[in-house]
N, C-alpha and C. Protein backbone atom coordinates (compact mmCIF):
# COMPACT_ATOMS: atom_id res chain seq x y z
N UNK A 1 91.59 36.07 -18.38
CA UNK A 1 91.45 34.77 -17.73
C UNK A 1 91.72 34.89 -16.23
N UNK A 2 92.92 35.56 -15.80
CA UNK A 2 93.29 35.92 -14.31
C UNK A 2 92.05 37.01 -13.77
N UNK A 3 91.65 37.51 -14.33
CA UNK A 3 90.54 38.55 -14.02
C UNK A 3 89.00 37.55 -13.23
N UNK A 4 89.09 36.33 -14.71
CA UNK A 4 87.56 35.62 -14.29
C UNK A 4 87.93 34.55 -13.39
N UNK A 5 89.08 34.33 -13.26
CA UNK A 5 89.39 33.37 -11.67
C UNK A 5 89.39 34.21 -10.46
N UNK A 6 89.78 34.94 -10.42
CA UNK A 6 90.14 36.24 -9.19
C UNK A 6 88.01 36.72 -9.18
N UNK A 7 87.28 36.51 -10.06
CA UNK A 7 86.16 36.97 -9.53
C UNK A 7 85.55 35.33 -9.40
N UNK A 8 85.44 34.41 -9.57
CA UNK A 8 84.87 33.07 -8.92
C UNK A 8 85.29 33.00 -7.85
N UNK A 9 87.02 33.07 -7.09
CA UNK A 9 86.88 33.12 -5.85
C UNK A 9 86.54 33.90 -4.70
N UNK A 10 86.53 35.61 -5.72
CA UNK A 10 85.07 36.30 -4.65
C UNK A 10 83.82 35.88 -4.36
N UNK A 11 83.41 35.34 -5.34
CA UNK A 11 82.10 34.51 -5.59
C UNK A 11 81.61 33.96 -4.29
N UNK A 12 82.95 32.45 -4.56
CA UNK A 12 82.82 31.52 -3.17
C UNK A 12 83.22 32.10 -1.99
N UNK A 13 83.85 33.23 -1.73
CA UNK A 13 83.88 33.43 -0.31
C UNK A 13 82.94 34.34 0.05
N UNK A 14 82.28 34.98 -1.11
CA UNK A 14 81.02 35.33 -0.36
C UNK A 14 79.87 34.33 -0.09
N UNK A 15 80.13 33.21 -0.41
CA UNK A 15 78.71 31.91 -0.04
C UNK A 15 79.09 31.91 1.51
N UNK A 16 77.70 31.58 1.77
CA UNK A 16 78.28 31.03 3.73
C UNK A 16 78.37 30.11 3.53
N UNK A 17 78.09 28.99 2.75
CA UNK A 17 78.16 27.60 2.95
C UNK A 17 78.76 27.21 1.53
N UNK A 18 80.16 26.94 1.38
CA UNK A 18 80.13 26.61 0.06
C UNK A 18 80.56 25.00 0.10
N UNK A 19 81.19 24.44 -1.48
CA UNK A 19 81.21 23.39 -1.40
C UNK A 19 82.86 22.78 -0.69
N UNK A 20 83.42 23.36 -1.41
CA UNK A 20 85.07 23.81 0.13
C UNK A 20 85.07 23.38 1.24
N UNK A 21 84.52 24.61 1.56
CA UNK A 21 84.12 24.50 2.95
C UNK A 21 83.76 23.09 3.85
N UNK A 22 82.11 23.10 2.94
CA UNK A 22 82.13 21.54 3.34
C UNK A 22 83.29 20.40 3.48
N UNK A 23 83.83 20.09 1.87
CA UNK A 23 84.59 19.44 2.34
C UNK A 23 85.87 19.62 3.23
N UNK A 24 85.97 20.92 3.49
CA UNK A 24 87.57 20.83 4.63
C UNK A 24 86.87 20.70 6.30
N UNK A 25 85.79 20.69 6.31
CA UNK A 25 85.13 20.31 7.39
C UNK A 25 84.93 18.76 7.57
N UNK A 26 84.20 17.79 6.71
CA UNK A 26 84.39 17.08 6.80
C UNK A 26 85.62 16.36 7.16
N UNK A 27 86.75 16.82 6.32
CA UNK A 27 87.74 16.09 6.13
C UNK A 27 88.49 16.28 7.87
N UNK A 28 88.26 17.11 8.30
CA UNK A 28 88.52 17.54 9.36
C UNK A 28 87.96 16.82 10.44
N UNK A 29 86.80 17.15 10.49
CA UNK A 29 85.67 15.37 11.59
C UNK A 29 86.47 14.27 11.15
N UNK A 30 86.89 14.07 10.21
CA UNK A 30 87.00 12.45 10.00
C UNK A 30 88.27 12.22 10.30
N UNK A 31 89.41 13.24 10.55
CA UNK A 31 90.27 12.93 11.18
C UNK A 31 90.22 12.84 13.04
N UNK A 32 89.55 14.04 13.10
CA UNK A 32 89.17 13.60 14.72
C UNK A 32 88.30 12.20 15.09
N UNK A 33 87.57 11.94 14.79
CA UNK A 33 87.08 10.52 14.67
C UNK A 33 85.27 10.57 14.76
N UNK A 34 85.14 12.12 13.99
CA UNK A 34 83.68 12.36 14.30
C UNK A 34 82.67 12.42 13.23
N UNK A 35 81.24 12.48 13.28
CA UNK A 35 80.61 12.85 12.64
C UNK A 35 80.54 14.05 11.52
N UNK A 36 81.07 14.29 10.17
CA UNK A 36 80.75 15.68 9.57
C UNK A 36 79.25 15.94 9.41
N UNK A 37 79.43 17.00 9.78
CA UNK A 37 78.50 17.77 9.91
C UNK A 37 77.63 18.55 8.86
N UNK A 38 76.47 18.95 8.95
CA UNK A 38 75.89 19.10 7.28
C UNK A 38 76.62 20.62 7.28
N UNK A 39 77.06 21.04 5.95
CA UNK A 39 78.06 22.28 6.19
C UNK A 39 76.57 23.16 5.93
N UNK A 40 76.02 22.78 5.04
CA UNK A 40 74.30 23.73 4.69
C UNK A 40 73.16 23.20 5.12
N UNK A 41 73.07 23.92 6.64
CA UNK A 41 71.66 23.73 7.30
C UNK A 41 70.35 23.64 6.50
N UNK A 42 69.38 22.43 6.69
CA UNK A 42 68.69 22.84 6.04
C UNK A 42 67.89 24.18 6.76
N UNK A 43 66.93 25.12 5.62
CA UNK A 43 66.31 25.77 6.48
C UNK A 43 64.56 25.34 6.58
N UNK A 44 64.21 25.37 8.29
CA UNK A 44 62.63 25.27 7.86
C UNK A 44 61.54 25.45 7.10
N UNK A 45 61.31 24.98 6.28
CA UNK A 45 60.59 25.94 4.85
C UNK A 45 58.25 25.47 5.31
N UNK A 46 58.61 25.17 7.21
CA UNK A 46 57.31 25.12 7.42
C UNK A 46 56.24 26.15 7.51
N UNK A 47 55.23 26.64 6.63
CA UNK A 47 54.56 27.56 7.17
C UNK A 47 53.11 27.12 7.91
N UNK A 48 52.83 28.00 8.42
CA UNK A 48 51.36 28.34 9.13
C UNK A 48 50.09 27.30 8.30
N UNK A 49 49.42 26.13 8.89
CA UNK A 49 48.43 26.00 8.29
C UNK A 49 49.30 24.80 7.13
N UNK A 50 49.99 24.55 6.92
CA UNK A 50 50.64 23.35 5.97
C UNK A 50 50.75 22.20 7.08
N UNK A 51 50.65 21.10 6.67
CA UNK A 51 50.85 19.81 7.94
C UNK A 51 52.20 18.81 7.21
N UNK A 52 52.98 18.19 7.84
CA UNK A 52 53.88 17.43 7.64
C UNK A 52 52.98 16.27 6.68
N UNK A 53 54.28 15.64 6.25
CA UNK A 53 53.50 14.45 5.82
C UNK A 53 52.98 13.02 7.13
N UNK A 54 54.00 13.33 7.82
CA UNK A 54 53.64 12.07 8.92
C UNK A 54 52.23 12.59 9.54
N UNK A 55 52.31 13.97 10.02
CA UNK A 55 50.87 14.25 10.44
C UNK A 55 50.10 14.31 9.86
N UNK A 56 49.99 14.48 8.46
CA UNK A 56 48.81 14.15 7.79
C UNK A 56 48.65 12.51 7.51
N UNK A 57 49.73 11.53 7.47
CA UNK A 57 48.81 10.62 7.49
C UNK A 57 47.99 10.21 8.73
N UNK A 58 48.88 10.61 10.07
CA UNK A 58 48.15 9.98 11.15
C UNK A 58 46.92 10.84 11.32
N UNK A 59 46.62 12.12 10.81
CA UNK A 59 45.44 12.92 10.62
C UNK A 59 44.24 11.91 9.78
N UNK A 60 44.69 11.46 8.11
CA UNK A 60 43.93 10.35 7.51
C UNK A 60 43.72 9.48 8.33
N UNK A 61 44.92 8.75 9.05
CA UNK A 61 44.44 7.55 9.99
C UNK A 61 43.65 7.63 10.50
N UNK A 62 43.25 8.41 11.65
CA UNK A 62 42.63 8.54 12.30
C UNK A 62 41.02 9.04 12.09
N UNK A 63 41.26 9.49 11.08
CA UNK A 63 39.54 10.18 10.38
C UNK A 63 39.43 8.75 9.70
N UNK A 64 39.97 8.05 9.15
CA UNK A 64 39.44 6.62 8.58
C UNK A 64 38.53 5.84 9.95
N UNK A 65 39.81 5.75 11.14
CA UNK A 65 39.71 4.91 12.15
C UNK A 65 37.93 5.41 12.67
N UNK A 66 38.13 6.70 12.40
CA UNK A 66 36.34 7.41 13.29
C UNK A 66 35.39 6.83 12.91
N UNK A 67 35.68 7.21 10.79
CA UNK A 67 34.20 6.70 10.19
C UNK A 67 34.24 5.35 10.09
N UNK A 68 35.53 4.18 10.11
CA UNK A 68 34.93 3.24 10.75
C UNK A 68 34.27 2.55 11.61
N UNK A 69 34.66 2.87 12.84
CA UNK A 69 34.31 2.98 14.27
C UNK A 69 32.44 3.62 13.86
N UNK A 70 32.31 4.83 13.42
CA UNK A 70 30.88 5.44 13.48
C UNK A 70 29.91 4.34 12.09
N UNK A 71 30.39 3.84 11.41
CA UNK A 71 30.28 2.53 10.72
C UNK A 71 29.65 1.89 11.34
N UNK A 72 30.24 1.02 12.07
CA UNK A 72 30.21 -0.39 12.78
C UNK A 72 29.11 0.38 14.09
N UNK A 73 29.60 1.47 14.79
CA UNK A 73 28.00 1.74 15.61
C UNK A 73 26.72 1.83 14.60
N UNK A 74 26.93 2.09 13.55
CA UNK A 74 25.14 2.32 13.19
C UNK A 74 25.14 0.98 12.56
N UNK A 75 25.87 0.06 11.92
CA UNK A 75 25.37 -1.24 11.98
C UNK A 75 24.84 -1.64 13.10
N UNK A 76 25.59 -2.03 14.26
CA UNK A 76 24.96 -2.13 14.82
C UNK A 76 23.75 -2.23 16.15
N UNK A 77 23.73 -0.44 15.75
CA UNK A 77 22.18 -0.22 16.00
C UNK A 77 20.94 -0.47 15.20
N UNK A 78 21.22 -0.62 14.02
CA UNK A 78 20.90 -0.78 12.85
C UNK A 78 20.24 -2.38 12.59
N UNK A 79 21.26 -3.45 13.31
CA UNK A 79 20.74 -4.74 13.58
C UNK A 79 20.34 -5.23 14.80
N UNK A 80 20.01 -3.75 15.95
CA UNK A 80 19.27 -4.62 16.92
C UNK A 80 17.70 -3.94 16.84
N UNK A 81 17.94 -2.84 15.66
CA UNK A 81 16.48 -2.55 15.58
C UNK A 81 15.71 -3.47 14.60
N UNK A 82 16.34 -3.64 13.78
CA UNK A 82 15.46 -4.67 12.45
C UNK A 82 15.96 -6.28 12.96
N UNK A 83 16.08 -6.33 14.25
CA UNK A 83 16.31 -7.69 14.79
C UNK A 83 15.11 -7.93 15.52
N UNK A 84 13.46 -8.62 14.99
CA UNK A 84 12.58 -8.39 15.48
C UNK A 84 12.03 -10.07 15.17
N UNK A 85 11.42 -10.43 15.94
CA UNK A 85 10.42 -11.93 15.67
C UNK A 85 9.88 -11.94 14.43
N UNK A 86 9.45 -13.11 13.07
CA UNK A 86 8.80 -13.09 12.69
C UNK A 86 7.53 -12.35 12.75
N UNK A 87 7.11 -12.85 13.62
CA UNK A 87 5.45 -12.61 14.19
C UNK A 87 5.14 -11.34 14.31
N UNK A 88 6.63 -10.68 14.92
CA UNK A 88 6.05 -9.34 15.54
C UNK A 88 5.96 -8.47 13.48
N UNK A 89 6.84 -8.55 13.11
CA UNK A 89 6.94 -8.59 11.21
C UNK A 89 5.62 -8.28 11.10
N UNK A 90 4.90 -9.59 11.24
CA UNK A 90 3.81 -9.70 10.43
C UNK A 90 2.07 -8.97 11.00
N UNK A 91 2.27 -9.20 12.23
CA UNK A 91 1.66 -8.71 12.97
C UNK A 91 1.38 -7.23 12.46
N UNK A 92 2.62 -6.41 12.79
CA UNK A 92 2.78 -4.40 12.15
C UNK A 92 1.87 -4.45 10.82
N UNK A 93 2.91 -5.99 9.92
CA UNK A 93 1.24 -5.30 8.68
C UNK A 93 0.02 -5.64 8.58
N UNK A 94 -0.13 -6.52 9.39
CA UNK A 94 -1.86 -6.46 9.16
C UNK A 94 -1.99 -5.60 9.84
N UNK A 95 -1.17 -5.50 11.30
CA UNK A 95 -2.37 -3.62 11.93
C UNK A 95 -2.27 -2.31 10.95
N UNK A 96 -1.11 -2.50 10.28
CA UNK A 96 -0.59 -1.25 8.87
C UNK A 96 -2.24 -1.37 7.81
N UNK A 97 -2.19 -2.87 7.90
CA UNK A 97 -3.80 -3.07 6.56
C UNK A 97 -4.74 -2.33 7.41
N UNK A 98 -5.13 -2.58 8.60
CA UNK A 98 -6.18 -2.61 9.39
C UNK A 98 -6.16 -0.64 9.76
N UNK A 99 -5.49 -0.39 9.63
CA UNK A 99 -5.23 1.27 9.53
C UNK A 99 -5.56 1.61 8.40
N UNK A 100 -5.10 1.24 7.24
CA UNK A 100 -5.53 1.97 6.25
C UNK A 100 -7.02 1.81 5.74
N UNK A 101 -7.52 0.21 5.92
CA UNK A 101 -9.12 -0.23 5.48
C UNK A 101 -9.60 1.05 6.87
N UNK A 102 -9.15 0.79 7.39
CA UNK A 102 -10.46 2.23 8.19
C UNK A 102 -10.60 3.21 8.11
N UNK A 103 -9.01 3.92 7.72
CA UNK A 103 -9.26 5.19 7.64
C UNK A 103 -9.96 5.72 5.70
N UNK A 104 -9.81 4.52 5.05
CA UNK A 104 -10.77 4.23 3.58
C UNK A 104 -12.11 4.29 4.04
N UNK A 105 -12.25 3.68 5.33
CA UNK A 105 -13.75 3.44 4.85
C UNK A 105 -14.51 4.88 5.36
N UNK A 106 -13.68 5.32 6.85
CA UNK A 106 -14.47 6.56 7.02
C UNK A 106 -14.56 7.29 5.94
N UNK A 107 -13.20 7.72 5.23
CA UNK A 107 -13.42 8.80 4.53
C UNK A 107 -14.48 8.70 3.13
N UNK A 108 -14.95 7.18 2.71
CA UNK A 108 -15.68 6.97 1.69
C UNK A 108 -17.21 7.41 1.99
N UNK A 109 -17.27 6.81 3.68
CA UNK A 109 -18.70 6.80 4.13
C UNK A 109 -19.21 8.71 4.35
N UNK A 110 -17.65 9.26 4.59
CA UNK A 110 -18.29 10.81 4.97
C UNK A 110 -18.15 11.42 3.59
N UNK A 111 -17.73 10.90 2.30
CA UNK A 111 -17.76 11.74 1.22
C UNK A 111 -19.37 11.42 0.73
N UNK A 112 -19.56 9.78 0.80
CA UNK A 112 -20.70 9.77 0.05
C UNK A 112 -22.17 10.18 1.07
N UNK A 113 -21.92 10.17 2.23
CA UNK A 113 -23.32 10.57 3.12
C UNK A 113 -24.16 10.08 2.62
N UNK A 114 -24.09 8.05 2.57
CA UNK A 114 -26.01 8.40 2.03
C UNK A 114 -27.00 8.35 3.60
N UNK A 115 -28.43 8.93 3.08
CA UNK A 115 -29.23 8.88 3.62
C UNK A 115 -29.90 7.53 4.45
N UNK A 116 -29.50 6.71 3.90
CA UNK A 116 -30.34 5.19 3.94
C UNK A 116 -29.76 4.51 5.31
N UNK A 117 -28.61 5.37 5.84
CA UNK A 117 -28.00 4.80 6.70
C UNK A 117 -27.55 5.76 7.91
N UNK A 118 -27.19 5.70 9.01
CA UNK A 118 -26.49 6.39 9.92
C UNK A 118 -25.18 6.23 9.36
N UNK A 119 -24.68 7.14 8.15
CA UNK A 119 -23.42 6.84 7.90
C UNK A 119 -22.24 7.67 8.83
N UNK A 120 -22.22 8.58 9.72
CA UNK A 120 -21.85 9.00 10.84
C UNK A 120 -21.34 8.13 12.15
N UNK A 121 -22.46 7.15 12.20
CA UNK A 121 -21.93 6.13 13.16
C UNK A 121 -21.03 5.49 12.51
N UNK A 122 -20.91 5.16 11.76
CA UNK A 122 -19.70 4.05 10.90
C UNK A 122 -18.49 4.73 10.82
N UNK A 123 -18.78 5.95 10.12
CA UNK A 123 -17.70 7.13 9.74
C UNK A 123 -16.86 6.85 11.52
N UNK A 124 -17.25 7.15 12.61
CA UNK A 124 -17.16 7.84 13.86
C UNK A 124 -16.19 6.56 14.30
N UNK A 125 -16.81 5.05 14.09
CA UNK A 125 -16.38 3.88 14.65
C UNK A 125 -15.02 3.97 13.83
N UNK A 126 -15.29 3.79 12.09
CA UNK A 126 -13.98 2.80 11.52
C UNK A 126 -12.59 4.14 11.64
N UNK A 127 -12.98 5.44 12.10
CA UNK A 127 -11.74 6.57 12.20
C UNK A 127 -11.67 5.76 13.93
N UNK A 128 -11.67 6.09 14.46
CA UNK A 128 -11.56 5.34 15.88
C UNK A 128 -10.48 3.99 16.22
N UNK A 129 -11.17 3.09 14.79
CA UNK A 129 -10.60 1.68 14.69
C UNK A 129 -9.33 2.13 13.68
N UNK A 130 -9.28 3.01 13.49
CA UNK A 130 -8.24 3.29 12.28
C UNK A 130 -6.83 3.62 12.75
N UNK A 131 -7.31 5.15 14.29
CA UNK A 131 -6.26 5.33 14.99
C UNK A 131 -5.68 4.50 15.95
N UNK A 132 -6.43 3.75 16.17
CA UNK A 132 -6.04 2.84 17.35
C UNK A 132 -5.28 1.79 16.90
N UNK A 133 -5.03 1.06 15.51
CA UNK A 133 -4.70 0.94 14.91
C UNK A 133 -3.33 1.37 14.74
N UNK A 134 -3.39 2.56 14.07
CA UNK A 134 -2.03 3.09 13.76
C UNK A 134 -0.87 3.24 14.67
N UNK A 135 -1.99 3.61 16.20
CA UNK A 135 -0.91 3.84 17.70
C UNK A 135 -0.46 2.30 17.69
N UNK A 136 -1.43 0.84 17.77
CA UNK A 136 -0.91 0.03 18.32
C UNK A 136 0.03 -0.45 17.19
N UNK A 137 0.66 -0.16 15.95
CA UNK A 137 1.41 -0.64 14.78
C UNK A 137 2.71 0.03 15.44
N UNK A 138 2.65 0.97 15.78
CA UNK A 138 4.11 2.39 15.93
C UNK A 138 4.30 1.44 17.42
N UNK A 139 3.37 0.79 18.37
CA UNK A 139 4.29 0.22 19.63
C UNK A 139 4.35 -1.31 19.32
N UNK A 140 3.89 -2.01 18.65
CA UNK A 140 3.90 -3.07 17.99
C UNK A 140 5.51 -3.26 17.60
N UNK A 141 5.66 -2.51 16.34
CA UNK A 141 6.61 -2.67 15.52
C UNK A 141 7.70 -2.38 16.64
N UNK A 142 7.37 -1.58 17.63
CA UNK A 142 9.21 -1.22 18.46
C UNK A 142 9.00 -1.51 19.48
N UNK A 143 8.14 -2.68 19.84
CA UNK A 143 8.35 -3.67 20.92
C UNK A 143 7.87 -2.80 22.03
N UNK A 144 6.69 -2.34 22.66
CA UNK A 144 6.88 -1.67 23.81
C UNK A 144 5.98 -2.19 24.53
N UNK A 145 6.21 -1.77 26.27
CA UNK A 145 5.63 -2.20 27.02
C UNK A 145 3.77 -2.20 27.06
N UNK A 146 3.76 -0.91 26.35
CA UNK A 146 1.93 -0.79 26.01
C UNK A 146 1.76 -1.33 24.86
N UNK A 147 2.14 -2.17 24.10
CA UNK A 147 1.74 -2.51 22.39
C UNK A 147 0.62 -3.54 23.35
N UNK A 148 0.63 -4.73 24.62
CA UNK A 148 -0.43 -5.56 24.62
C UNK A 148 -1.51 -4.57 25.28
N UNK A 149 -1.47 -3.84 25.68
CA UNK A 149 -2.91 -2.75 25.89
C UNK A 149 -3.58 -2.03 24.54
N UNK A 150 -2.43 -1.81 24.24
CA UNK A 150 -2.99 -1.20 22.80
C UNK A 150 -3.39 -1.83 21.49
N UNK A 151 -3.42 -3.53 21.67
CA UNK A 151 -3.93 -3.97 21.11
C UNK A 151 -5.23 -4.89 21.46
N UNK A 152 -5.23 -4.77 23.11
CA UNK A 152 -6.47 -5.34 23.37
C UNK A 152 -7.79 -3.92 22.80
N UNK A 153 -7.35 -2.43 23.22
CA UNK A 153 -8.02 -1.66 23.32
C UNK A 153 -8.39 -1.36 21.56
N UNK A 154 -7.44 -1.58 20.40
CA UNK A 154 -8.20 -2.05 19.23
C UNK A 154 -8.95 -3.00 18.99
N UNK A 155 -8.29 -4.07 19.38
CA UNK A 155 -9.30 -5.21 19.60
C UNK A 155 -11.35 -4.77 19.68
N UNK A 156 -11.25 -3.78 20.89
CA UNK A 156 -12.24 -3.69 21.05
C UNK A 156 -13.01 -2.45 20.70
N UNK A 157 -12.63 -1.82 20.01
CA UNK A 157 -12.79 -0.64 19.17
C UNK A 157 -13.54 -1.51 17.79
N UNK A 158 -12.46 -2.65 17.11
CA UNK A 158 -12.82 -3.29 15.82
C UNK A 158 -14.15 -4.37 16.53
N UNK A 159 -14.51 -4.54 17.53
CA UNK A 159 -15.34 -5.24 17.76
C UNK A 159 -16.88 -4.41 17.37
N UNK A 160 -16.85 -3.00 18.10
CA UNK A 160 -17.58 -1.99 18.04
C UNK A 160 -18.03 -1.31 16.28
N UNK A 161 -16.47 -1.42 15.68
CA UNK A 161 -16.60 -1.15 14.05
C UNK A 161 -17.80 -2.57 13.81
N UNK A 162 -17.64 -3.46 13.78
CA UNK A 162 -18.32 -5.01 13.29
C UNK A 162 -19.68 -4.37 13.66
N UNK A 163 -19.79 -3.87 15.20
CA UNK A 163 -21.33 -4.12 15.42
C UNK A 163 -22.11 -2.70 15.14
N UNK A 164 -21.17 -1.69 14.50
CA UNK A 164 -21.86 -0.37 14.32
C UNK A 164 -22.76 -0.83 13.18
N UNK A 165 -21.70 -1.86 11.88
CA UNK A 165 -22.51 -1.65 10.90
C UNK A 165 -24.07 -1.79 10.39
N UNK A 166 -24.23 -3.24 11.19
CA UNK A 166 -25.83 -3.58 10.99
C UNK A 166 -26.40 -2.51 12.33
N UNK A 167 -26.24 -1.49 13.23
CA UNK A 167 -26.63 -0.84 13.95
C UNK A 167 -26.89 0.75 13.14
N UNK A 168 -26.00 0.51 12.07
CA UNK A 168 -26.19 2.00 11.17
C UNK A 168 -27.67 1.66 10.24
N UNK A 169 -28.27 0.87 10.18
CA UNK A 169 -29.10 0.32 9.02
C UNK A 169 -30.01 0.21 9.92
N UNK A 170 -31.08 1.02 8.81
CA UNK A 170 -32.76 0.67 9.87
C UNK A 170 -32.88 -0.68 9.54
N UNK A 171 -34.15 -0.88 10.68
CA UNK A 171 -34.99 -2.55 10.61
C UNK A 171 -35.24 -2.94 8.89
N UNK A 172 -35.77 -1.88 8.52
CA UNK A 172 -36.59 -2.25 7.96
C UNK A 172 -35.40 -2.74 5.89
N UNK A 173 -34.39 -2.28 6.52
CA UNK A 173 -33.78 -2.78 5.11
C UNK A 173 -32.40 -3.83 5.77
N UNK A 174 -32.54 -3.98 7.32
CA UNK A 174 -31.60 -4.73 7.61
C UNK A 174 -31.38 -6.45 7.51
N UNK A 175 -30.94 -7.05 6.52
CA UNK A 175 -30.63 -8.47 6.08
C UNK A 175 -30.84 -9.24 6.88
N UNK A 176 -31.29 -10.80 6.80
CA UNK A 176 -31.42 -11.47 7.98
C UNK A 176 -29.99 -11.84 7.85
N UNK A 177 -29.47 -12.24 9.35
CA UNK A 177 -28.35 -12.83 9.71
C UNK A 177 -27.07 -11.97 9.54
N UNK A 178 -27.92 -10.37 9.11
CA UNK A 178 -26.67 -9.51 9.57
C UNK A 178 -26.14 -9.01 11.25
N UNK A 179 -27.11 -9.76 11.79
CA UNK A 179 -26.69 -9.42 13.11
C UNK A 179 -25.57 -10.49 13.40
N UNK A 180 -26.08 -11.56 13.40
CA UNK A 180 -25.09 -12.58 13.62
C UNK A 180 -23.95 -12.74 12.74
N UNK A 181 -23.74 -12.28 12.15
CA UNK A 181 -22.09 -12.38 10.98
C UNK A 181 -21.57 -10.89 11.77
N UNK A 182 -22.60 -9.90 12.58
CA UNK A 182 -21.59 -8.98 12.98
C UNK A 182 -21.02 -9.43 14.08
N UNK A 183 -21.58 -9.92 14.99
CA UNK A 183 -21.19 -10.36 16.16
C UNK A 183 -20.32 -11.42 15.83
N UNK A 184 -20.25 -12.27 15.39
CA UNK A 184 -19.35 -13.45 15.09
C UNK A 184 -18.18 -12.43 14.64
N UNK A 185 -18.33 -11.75 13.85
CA UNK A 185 -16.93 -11.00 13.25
C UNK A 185 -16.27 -9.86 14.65
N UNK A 186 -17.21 -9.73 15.77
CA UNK A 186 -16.90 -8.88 16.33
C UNK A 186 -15.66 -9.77 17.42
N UNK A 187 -16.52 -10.90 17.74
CA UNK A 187 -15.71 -12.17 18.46
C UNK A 187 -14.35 -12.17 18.16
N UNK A 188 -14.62 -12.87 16.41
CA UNK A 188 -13.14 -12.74 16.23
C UNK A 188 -12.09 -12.49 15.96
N UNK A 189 -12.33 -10.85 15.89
CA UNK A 189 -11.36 -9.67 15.65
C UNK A 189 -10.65 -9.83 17.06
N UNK A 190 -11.63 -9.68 18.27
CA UNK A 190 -11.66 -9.11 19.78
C UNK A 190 -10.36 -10.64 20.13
N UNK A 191 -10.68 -11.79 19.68
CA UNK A 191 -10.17 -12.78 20.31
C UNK A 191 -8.38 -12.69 19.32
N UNK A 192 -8.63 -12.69 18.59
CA UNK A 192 -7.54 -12.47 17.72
C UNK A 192 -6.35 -11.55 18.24
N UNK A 193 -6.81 -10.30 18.06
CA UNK A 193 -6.32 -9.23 18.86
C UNK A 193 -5.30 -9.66 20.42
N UNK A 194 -6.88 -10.40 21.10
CA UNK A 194 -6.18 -10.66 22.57
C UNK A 194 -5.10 -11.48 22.27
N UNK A 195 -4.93 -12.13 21.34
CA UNK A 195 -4.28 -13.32 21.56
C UNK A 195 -2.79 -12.83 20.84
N UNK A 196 -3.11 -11.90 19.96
CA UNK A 196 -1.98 -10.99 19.65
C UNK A 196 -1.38 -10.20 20.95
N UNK A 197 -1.74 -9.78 21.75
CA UNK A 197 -1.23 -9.01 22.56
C UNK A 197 -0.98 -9.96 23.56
N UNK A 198 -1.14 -11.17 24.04
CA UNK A 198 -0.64 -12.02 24.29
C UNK A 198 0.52 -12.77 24.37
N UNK A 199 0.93 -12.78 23.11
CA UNK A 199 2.12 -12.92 22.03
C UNK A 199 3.20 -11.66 22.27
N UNK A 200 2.49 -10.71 22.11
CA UNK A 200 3.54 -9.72 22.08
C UNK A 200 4.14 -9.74 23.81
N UNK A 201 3.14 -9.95 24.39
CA UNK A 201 3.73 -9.85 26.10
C UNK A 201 4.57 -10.92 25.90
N UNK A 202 4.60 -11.96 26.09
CA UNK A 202 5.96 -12.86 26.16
C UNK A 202 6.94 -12.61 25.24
N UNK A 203 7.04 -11.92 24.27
CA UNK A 203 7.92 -11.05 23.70
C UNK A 203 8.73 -10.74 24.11
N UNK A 204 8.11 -9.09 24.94
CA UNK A 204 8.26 -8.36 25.54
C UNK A 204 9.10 -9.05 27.28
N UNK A 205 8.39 -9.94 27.60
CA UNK A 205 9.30 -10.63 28.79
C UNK A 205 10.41 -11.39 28.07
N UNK A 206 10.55 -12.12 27.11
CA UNK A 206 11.96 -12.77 26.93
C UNK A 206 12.90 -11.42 26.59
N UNK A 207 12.67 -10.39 25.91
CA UNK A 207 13.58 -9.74 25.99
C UNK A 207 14.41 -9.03 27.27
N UNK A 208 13.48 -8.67 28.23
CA UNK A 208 13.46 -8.52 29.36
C UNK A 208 14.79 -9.18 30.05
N UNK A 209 14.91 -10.51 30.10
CA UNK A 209 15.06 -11.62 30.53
C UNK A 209 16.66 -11.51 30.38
N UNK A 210 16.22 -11.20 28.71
CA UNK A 210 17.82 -11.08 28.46
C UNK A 210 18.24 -9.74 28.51
């Protein structure tokens, strides 16, 4: 029994920090009138590449705070691009229709080649009316300073489609009063058009404006 007491207090005096200790330290501050002191330092147990907890939340914070922030910019960029007039809306799809009926009709008129007709001139006009078309839809739809040129200059491209057709057809199988339904249709594509690009210019100036 004297043997296993005589080796516990080798024990504790080989600890550097035991529990003793502590307390005769303490007890010791608290008579001087001070703080005891921790008798067992903690030790740093930080390594390389591990982050605290406070820095990792302000790390989360702050990656929240970004993709909010990068959020709220693509809203809104997001709502001053699809922030557009009715008109201008509606406008993109009929020139979107008016692109696709042409580039249908060339490609129908150059698959079937008939003979009976200059189907080349038609082919030549409605690809023409098709691209012009498609350019004035792409400045149409994003508001630009050339969408009213580029829609007078379809305008008059689709005037040219109207009057190729009875111009592709000889005399002799050409309908009465196909001249005049082309020209009338040529009118009021051409006037339409202008009056679209019209529209789009004061658009184009109120935004300006503001």
């Amino acid at each position: 029994m004297a043997f296993a007491v005589e080796k516990t207090r080798r024990a504790n005096r080989r600890l550097p920090c035991s529990h003793s200790q502590g307390t005769r330290q303490g007890q010791s501050l608290a008579r001087r009138g001070g703080q005891p002191a921790n008798p067992c330092p903690k030790r740093n147990f930080r390594r390389k590449g591990v982050v605290s907890l406070p820095g990792l939340a302000m790390f989360v914070g702050n990656g929240r705070c970004r993709r909010c922030a990068t959020r709220i910019q693509r809203w809104s960029n997001l709502s001053v691009t699809i922030n557009r007039p009715i008109g201008i809306q509606v406008l993109s799809a009929l020139l979107t229709i008016y692109t696709m009926a042409g580039f249908l009709l060339a490609i129908r008129t150059t698959i079937e080649r008939d003979d009976r007709y200059q189907w080349w001139l038609i082919a030549a006009a409605a690809a023409a009316f098709a691209l012009a078309s498609g350019v004035a839809t792409q400045a149409v739809w994003g508001v630009q300073k050339r969408a009213p040129l580029l829609l007078i200059t379809c305008g008059a491209l689709g005037s040219a489609l109207c009057l190729a057709l009875p111009a592709a057809v000889p005399d002799a199988a050409l309908a009465a009063g196909m001249w005049r339904a082309a020209i009338q249709g040529a009118v009021l594509i051409f006037a339409f058009l202008a009056l679209a690009a019209w529209y789009v210019r004061n658009v184009i100036r109120a935004r300006a404006r503001v």
